[in-house]
N, C-alpha and C. Protein backbone atom coordinates (compact mmCIF):
# COMPACT_ATOMS: atom_id res chain seq x y z
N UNK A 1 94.23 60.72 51.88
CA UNK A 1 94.49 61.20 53.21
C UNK A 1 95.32 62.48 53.16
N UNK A 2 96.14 62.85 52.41
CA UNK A 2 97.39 63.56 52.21
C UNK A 2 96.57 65.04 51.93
N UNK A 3 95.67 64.50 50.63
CA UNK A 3 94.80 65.52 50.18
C UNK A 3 93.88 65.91 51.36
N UNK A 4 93.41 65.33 52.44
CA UNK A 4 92.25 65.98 53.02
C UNK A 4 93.19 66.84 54.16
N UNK A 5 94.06 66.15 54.28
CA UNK A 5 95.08 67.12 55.41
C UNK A 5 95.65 68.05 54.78
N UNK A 6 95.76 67.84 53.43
CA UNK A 6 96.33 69.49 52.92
C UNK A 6 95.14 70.83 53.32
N UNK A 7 93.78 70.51 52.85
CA UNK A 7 92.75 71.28 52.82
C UNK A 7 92.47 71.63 54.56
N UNK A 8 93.31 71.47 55.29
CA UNK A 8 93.05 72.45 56.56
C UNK A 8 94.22 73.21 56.38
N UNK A 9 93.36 74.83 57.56
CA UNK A 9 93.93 75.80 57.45
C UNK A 9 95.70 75.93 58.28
N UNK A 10 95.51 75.07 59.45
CA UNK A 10 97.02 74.56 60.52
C UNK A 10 97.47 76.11 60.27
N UNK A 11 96.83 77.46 60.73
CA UNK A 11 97.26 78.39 61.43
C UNK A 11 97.35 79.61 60.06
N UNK A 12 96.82 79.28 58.92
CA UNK A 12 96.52 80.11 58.12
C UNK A 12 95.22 80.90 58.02
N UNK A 13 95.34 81.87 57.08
CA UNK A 13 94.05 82.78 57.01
C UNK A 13 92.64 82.27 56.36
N UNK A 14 91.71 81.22 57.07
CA UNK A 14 91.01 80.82 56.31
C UNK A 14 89.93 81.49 55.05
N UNK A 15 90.15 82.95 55.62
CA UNK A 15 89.19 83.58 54.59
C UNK A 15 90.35 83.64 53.02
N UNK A 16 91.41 83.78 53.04
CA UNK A 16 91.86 83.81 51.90
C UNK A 16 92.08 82.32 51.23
N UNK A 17 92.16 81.16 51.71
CA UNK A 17 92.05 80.10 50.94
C UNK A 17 90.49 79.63 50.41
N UNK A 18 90.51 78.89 49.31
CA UNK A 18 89.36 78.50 48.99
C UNK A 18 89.00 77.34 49.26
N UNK A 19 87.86 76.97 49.28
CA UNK A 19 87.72 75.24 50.05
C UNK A 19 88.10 74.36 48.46
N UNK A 20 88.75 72.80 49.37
CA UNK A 20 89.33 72.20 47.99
C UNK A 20 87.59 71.45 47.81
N UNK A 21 87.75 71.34 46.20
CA UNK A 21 86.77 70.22 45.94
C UNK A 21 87.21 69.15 45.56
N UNK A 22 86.62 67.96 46.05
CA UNK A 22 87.22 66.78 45.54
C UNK A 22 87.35 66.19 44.43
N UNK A 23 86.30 66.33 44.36
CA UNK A 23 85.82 65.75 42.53
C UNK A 23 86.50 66.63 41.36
N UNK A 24 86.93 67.32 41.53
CA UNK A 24 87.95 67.52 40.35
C UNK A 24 88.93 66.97 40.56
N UNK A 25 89.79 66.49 42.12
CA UNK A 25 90.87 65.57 41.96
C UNK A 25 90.96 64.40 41.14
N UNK A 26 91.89 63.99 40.56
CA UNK A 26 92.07 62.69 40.11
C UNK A 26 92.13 61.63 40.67
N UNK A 27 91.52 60.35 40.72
CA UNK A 27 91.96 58.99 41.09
C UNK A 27 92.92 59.14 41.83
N UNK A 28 93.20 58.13 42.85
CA UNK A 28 94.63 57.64 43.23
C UNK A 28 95.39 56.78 42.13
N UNK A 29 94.69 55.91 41.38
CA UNK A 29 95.05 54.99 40.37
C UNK A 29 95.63 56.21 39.69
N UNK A 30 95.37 57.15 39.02
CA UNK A 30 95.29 58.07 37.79
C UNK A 30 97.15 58.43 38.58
N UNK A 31 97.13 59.08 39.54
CA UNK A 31 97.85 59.18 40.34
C UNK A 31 99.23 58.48 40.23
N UNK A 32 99.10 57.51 40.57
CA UNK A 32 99.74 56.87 41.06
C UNK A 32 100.82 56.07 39.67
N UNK A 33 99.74 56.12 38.37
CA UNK A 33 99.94 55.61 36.39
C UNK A 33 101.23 56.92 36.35
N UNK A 34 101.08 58.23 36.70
CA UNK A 34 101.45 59.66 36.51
C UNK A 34 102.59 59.50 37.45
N UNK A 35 102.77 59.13 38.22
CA UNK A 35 104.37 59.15 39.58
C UNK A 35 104.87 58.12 38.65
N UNK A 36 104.21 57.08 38.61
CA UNK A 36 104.99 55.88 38.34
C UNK A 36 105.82 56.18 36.67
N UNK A 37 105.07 56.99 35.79
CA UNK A 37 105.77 57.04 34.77
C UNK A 37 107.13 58.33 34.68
N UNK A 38 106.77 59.05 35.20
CA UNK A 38 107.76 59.76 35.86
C UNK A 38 108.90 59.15 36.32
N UNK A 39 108.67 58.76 37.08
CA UNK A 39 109.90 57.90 37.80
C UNK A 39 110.55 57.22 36.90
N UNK A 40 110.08 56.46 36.09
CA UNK A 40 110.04 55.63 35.13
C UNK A 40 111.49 55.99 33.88
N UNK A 41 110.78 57.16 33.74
CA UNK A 41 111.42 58.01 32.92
C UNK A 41 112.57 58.81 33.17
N UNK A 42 112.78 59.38 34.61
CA UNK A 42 113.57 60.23 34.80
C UNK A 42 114.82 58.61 35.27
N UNK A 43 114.64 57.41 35.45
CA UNK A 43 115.47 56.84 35.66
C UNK A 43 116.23 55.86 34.17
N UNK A 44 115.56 55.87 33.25
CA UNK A 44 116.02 55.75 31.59
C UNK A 44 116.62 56.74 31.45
N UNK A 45 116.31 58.02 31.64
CA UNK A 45 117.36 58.91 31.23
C UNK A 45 118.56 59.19 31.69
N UNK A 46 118.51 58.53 33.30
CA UNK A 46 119.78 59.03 34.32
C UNK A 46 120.80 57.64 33.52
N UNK A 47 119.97 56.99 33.45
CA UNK A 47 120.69 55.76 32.77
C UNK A 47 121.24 55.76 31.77
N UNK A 48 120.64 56.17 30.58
CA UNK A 48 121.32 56.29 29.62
C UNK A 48 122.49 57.48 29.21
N UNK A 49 122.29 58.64 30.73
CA UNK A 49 123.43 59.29 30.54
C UNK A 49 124.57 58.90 30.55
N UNK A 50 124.63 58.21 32.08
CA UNK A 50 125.63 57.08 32.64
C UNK A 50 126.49 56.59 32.01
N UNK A 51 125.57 55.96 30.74
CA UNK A 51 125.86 54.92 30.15
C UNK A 51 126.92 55.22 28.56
N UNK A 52 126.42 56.47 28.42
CA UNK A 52 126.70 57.68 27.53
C UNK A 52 128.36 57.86 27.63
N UNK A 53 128.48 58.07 29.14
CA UNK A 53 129.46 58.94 29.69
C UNK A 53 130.73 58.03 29.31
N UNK A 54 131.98 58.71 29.28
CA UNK A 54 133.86 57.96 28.81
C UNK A 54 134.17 57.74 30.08
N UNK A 55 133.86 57.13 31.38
CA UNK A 55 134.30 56.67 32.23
C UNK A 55 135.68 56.27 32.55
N UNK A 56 135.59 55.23 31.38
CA UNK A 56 137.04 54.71 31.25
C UNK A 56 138.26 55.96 30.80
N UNK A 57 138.03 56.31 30.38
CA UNK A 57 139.08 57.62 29.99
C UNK A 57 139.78 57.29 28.52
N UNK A 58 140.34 58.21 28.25
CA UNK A 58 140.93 57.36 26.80
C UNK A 58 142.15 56.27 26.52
N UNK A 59 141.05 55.65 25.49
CA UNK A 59 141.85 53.62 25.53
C UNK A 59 142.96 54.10 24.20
C-alpha cells in the first residue's frame, strides 16, 4: 500500500518522475526478514554498548 501511494505524483512534476515498476520490488516477506534483522542488530549492539559502559564508576 505504502509503495503504491508513494508512486503518485501529490503535486509534483509528472513528466520528470518515472513510473515505479513493481516487479522489481521485493516481497513484503523479503521486506519485512531485512527490517527485522536490522532492528535486530542495531539493538545487540546498543546493548552490548550499555553493557560495555563503567556505570558504576570506580570500585
Amino acid at each position: 500500500m505504502w509503495v503504491l501511494q508513494n508512486s503518485h505524483a501529490f503535486g509534483l512534476r509528472p513528466e520528470l518522475q518515472t513510473p515505479l515498476d513493481l516487479s522489481t520490488l521485493p516481497s513484503p516477506l523479503h521486506a519485512v526478514i531485512i527490517i527485522a534483522v536490522y532492528c535486530v542488530s542495531l539493538l545487540a549492539t546498543s546493548l552490548y554498548l550499555i553493557h560495555r559502559r563503567d556505570i558504576g564508576g570506580p570500585s
